[in-house]
N, C-alpha and C. Protein backbone atom coordinates (compact mmCIF):
# COMPACT_ATOMS: atom_id res chain seq x y z
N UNK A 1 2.26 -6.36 -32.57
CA UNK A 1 1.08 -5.84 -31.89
C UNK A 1 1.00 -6.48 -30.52
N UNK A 2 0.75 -5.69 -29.16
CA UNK A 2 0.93 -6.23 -27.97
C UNK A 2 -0.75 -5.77 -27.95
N UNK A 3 -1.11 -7.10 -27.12
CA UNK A 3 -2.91 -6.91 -26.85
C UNK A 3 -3.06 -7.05 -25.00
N UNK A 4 -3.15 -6.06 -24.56
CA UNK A 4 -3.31 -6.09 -23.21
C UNK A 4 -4.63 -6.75 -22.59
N UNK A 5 -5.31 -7.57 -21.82
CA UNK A 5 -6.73 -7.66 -21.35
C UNK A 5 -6.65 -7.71 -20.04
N UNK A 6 -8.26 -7.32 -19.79
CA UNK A 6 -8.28 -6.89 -18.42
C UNK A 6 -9.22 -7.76 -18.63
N UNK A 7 -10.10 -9.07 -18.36
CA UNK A 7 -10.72 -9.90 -17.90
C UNK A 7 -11.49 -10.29 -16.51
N UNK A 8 -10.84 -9.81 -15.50
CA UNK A 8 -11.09 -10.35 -14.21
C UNK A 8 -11.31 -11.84 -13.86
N UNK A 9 -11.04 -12.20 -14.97
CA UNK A 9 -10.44 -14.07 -14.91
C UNK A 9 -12.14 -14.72 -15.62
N UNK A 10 -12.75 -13.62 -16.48
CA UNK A 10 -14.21 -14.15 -16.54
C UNK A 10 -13.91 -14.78 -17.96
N UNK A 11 -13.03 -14.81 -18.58
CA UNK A 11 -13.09 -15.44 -19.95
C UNK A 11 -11.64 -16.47 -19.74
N UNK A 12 -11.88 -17.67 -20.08
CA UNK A 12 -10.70 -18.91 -20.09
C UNK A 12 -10.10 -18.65 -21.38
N UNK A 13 -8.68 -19.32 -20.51
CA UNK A 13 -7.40 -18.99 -21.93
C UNK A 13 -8.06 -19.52 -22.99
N UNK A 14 -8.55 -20.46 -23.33
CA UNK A 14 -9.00 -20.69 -24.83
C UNK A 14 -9.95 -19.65 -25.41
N UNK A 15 -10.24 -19.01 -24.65
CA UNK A 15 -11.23 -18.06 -25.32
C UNK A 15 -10.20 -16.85 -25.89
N UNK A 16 -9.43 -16.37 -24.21
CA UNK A 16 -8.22 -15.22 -25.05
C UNK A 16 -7.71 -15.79 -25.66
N UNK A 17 -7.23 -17.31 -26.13
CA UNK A 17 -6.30 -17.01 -27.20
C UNK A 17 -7.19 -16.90 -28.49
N UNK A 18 -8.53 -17.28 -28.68
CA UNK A 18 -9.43 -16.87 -29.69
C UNK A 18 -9.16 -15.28 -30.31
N UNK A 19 -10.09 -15.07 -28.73
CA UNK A 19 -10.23 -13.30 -29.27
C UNK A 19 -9.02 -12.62 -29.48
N UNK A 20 -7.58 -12.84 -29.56
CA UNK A 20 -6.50 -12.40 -29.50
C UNK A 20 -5.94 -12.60 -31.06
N UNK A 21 -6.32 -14.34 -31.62
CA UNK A 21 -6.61 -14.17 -33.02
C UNK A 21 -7.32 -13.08 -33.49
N UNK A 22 -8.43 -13.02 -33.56
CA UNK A 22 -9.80 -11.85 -33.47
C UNK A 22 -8.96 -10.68 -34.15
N UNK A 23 -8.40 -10.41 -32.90
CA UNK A 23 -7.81 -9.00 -32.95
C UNK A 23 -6.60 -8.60 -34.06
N UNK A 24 -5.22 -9.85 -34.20
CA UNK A 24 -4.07 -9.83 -34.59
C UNK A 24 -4.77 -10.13 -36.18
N UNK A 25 -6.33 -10.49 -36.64
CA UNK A 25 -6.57 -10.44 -37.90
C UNK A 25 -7.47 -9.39 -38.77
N UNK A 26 -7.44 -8.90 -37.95
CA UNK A 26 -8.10 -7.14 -37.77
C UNK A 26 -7.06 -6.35 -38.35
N UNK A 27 -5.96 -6.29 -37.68
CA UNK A 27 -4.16 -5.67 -37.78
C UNK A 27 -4.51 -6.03 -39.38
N UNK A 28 -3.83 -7.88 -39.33
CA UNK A 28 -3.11 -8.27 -40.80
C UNK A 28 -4.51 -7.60 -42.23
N UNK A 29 -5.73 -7.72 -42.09
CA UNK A 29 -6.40 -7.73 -42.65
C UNK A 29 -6.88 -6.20 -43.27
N UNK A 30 -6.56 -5.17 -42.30
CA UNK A 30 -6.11 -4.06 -42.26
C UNK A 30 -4.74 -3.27 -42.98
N UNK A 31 -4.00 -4.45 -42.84
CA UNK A 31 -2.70 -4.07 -43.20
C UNK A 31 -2.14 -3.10 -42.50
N UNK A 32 -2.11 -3.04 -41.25
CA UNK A 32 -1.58 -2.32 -40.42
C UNK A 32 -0.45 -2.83 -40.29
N UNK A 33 0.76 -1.87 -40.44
CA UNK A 33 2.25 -2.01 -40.09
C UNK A 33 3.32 -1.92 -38.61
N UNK A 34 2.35 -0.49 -38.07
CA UNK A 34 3.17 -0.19 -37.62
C UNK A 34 3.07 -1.19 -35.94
N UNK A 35 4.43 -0.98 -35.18
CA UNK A 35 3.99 -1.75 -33.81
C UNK A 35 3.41 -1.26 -32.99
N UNK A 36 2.28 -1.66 -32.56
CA UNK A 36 1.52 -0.71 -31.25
C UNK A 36 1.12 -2.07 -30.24
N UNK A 37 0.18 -0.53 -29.33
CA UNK A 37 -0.36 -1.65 -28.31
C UNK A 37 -2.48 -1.75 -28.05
N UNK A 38 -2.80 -2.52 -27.65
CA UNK A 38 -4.28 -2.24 -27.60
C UNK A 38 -4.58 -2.65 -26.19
N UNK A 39 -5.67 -1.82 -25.92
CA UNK A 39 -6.01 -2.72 -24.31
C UNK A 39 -7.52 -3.06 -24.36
N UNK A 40 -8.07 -4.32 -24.17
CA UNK A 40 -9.13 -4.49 -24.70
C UNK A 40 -9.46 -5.14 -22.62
N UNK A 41 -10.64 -4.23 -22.35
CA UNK A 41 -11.05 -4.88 -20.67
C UNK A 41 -12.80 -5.23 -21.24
N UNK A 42 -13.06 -6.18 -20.33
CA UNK A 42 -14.38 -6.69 -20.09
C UNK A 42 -15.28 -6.08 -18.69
N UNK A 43 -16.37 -5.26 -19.34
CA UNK A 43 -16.89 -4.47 -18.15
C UNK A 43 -18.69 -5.03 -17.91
N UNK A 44 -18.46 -4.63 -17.04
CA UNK A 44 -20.37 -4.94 -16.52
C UNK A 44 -21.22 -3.70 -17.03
N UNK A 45 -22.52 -4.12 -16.97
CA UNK A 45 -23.45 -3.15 -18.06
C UNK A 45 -23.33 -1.64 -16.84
N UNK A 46 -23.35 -1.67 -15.68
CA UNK A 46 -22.76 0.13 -15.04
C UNK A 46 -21.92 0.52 -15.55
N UNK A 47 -21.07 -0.44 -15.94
CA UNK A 47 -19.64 0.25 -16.59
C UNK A 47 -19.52 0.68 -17.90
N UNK A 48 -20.30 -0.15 -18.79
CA UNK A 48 -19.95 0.26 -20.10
C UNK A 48 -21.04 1.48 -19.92
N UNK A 49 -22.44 1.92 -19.27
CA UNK A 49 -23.22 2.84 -19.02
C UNK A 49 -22.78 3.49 -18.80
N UNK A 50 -21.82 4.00 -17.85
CA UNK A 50 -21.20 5.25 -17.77
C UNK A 50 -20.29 5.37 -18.84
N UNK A 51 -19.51 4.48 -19.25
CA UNK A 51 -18.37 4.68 -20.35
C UNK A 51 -19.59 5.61 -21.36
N UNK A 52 -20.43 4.71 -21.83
CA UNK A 52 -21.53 5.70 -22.63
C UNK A 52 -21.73 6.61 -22.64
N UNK A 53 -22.05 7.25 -21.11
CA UNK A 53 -22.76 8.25 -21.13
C UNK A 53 -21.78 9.41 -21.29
N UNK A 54 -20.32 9.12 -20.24
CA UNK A 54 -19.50 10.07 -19.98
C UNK A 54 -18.69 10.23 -21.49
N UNK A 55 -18.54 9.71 -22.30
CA UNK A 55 -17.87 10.24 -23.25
C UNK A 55 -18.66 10.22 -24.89
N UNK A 56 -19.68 9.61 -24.65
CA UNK A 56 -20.74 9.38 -26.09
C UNK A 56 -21.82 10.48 -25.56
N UNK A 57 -22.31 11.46 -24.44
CA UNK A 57 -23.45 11.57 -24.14
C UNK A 57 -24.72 10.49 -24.44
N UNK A 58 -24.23 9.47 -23.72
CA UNK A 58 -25.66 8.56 -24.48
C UNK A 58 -25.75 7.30 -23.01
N UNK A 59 -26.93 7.56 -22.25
CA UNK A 59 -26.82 7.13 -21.32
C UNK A 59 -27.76 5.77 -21.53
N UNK A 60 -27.10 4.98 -22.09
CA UNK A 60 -27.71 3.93 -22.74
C UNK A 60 -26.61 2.44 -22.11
N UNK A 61 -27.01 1.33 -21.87
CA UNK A 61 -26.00 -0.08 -22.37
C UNK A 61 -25.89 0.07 -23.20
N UNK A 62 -24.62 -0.59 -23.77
CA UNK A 62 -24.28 -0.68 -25.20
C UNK A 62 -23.64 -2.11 -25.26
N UNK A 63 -22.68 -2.66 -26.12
CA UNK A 63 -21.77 -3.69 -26.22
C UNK A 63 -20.61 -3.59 -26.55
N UNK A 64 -20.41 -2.87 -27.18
CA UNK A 64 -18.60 -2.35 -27.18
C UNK A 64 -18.45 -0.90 -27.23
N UNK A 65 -17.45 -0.40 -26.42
CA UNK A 65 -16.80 1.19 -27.29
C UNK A 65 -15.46 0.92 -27.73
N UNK A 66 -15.62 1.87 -28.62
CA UNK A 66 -13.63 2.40 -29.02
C UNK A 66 -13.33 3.81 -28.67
N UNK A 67 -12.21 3.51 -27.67
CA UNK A 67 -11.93 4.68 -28.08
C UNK A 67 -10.34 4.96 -28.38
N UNK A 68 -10.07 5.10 -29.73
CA UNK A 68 -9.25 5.31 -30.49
C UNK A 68 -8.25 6.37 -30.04
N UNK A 69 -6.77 6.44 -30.20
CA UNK A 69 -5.85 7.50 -29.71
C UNK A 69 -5.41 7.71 -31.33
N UNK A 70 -5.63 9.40 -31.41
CA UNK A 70 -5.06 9.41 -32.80
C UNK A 70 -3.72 10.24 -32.36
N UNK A 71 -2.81 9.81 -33.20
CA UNK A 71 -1.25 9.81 -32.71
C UNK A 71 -0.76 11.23 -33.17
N UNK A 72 -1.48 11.62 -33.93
CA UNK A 72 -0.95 13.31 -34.14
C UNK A 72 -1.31 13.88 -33.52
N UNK A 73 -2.81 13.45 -32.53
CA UNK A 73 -2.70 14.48 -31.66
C UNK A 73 -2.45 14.26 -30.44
N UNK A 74 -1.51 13.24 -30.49
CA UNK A 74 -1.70 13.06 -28.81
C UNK A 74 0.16 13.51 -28.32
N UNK A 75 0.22 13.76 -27.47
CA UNK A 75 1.59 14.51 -26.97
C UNK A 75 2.60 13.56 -27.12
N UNK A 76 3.61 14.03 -28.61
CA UNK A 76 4.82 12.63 -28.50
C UNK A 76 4.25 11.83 -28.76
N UNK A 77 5.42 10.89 -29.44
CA UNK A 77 4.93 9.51 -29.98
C UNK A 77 4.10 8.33 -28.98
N UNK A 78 3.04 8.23 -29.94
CA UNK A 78 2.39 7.36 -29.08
C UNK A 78 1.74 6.19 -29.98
N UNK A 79 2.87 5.06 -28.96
CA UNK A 79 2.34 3.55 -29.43
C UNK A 79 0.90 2.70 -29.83
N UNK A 80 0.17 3.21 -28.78
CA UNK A 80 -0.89 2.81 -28.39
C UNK A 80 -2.11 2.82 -29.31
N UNK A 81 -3.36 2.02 -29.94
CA UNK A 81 -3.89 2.48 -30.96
C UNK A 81 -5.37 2.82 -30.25
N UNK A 82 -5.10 2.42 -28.82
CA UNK A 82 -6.18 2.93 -28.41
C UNK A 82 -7.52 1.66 -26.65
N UNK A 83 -8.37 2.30 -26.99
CA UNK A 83 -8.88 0.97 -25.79
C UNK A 83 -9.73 0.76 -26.07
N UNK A 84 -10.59 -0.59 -26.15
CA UNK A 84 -11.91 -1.42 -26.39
C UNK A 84 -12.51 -1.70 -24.94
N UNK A 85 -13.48 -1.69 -24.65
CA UNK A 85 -14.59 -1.95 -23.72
C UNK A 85 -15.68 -2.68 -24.33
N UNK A 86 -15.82 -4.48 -23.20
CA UNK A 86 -17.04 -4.64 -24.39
C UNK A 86 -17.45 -5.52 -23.08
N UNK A 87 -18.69 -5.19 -23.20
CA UNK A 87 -19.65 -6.03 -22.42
C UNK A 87 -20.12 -7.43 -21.84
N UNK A 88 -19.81 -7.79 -21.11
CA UNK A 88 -19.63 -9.53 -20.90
C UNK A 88 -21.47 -9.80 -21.11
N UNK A 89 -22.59 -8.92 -20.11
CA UNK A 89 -23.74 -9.42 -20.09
C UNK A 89 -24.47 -9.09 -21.85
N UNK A 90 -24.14 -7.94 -22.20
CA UNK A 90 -24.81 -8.05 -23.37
C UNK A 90 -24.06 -8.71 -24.56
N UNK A 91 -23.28 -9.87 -24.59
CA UNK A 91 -22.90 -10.22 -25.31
C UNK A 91 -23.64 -11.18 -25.69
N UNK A 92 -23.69 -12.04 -24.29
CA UNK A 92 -24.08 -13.38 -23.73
C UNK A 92 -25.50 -12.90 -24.46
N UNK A 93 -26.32 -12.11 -24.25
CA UNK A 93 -27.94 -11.81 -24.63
C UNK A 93 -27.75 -11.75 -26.00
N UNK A 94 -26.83 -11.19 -26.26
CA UNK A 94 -26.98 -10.97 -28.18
C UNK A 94 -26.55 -12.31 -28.95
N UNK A 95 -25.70 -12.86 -28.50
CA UNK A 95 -25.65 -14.71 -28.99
C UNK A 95 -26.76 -15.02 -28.45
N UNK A 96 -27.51 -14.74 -27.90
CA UNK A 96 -28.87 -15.78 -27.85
C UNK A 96 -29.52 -15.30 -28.15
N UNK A 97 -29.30 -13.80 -28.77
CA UNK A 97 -30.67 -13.50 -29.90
C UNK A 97 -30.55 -13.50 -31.01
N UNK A 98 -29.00 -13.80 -31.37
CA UNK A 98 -28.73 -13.80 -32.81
C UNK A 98 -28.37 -15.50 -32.95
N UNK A 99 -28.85 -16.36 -32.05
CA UNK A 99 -28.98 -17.65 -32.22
C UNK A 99 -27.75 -18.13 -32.84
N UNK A 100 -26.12 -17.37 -32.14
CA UNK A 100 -25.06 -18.08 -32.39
C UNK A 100 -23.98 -18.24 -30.92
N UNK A 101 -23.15 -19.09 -31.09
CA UNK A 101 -22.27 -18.53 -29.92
C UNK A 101 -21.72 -17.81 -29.18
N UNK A 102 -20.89 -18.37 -28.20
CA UNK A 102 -21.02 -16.71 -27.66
C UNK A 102 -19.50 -16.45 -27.76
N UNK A 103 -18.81 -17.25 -28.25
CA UNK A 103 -17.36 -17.28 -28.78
C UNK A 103 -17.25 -16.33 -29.69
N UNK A 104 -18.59 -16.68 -31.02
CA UNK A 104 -18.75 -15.77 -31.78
C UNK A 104 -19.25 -14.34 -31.62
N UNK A 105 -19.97 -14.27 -30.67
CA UNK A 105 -20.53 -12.98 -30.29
C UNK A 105 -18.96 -11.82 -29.70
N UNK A 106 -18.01 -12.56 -28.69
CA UNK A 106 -17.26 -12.16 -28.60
C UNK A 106 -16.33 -11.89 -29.49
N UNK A 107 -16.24 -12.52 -30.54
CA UNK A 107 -14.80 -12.51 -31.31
C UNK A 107 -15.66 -11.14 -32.49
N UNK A 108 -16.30 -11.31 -32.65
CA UNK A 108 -17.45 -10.45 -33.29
C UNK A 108 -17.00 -8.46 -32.75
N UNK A 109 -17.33 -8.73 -31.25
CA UNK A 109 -17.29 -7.38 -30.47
C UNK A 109 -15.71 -6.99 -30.83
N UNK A 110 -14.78 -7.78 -30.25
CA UNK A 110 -13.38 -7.71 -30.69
C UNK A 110 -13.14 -7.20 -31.98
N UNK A 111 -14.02 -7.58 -32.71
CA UNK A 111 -13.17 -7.36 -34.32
C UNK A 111 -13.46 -6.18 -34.47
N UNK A 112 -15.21 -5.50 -34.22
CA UNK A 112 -16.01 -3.96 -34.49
C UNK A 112 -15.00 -3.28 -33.55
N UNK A 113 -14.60 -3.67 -32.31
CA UNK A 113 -13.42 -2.75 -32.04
C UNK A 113 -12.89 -2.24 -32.85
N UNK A 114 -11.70 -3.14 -32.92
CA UNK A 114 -10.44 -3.11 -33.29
C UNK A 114 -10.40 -2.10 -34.94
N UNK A 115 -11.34 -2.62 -35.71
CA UNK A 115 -11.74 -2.21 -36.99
C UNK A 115 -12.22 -0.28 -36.38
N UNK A 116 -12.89 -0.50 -35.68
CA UNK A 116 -12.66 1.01 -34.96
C UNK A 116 -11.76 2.08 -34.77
N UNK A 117 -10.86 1.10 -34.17
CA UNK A 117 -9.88 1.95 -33.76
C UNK A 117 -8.49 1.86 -35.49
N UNK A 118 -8.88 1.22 -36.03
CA UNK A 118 -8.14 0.97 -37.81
C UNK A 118 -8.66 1.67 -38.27
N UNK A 119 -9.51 2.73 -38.04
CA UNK A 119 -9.83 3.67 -38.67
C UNK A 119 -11.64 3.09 -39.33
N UNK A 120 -11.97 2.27 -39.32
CA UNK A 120 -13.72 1.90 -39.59
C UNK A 120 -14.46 3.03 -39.16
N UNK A 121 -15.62 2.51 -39.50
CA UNK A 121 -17.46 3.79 -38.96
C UNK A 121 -17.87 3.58 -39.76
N UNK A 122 -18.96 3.26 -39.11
CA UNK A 122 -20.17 3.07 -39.69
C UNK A 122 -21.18 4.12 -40.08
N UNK A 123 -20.94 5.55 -40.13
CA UNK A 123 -21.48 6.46 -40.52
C UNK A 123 -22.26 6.37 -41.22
N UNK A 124 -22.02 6.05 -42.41
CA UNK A 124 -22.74 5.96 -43.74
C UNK A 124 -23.09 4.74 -44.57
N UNK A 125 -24.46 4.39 -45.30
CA UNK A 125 -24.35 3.39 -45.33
C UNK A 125 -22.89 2.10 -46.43
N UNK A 126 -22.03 3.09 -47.39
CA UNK A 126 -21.55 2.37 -47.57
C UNK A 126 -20.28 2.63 -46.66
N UNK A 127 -19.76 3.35 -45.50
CA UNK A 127 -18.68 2.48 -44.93
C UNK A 127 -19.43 1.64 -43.42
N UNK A 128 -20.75 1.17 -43.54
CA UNK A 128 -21.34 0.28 -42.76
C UNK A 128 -21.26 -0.74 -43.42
N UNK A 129 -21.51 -1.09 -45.26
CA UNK A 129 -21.02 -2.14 -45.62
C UNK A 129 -19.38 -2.39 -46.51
N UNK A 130 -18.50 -1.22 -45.81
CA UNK A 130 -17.08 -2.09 -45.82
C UNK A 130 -16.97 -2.43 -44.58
N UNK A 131 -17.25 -1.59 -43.10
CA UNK A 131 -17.17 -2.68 -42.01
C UNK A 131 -17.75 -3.88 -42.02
N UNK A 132 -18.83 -4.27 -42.79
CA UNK A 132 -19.48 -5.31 -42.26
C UNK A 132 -18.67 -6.86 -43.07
N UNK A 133 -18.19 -5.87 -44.14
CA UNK A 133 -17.70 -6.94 -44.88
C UNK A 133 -16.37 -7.39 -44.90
N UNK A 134 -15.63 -5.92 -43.53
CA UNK A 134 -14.32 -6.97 -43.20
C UNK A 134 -14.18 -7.93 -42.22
N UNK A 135 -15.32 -6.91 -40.97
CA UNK A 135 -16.28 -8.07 -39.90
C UNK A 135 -15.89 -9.53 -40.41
N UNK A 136 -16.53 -9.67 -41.37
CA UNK A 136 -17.25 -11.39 -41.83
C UNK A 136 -16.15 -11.56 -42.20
N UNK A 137 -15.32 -11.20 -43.09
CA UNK A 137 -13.85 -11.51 -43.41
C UNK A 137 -13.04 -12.41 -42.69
N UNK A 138 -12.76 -11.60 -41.48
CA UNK A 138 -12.19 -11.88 -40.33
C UNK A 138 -12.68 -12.73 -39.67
N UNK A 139 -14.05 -13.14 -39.68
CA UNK A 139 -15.17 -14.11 -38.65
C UNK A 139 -14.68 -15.12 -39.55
N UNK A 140 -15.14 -15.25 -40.95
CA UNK A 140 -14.90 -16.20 -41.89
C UNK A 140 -13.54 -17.25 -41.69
N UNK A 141 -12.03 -15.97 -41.33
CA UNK A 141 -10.50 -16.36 -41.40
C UNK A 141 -10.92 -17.44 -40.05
N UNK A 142 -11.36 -17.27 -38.99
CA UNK A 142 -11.24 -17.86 -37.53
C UNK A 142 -12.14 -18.86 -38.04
N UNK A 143 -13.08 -19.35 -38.89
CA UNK A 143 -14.14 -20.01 -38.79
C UNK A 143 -15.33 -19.62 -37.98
N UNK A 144 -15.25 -18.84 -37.81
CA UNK A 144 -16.42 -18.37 -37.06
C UNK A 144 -17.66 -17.91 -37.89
N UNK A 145 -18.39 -19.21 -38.47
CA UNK A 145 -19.52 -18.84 -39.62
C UNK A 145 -20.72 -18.12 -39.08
N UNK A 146 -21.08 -17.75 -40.16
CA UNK A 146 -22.55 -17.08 -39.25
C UNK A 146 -23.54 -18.04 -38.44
N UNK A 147 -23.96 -17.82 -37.30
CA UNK A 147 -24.68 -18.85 -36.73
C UNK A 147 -23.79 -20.31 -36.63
N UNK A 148 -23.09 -19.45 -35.82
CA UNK A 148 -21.82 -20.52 -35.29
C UNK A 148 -21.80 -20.16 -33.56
């Protein structure tokens, strides 16, 4: 699995190599086989707002999108499993309203990606509690306890 980031230098290597765990335990935990690639960038709340609006109709902030490439339909084989967008300011606000880090808040956004693009949704309430419960899985594998 190759994990591309677009940062703009706002998160230190100890953090990517965190959230890069994050991600590569998403894959194993998933049991995903095959080799791909992901591109996960860090955007400001205009950005993820338009990301919102222009492809969710929902002209709202948010904290992460996925948007997933599904490989049958996309022209020729394609590696790629898709791209994550996740919010640097509302992250930072949601660790301090969920009174945990913001390591965790990030590694958190990373995982609801990634689990996204593995095929997750939260549609209904029980595949809201198999995401939630591979979420913690994965938070659990990193140590990342609740209210951590």
């Amino acid at each position: 699995m190759e994990i591309y980031w677009d940062d703009n230098g706002q998160i230190s290597p100890e953090m990517l190599k965190l959230l890069n765990c994050a991600a590569l335990t998403a894959v194993e935990i998933c049991d995903f086989q095959e080799n791909s690639e992901v591109s996960i960038t860090f955007v400001d709340e205009d950005e993820i707002r338009a990301l919102n609006r222009d492809y969710r109709n929902k002209d709202t902030v948010t904290d992460v999108l996925s948007f997933p490439i599904n490989s049958e339909l996309a022209m020729g084989p394609s590696t790629s499993l898709g791209d994550i967008a996740i919010c640097i300011k509302i992250a930072q606000k949601q660790a301090e309203e969920y009174g945990h880090s913001f390591e965790r808040e990030l590694a958190f956004l990373v995982t609801h990606g990634m689990l996204h693009l593995l095929g997750y949704n939260h549609e209904s309430p029980e595949d809201e509690a198999e995401m939630c419960a591979a979420q913690e899985q994965i938070l659990e594998k990193l140590g990342l306890h609740k209210n951590r």
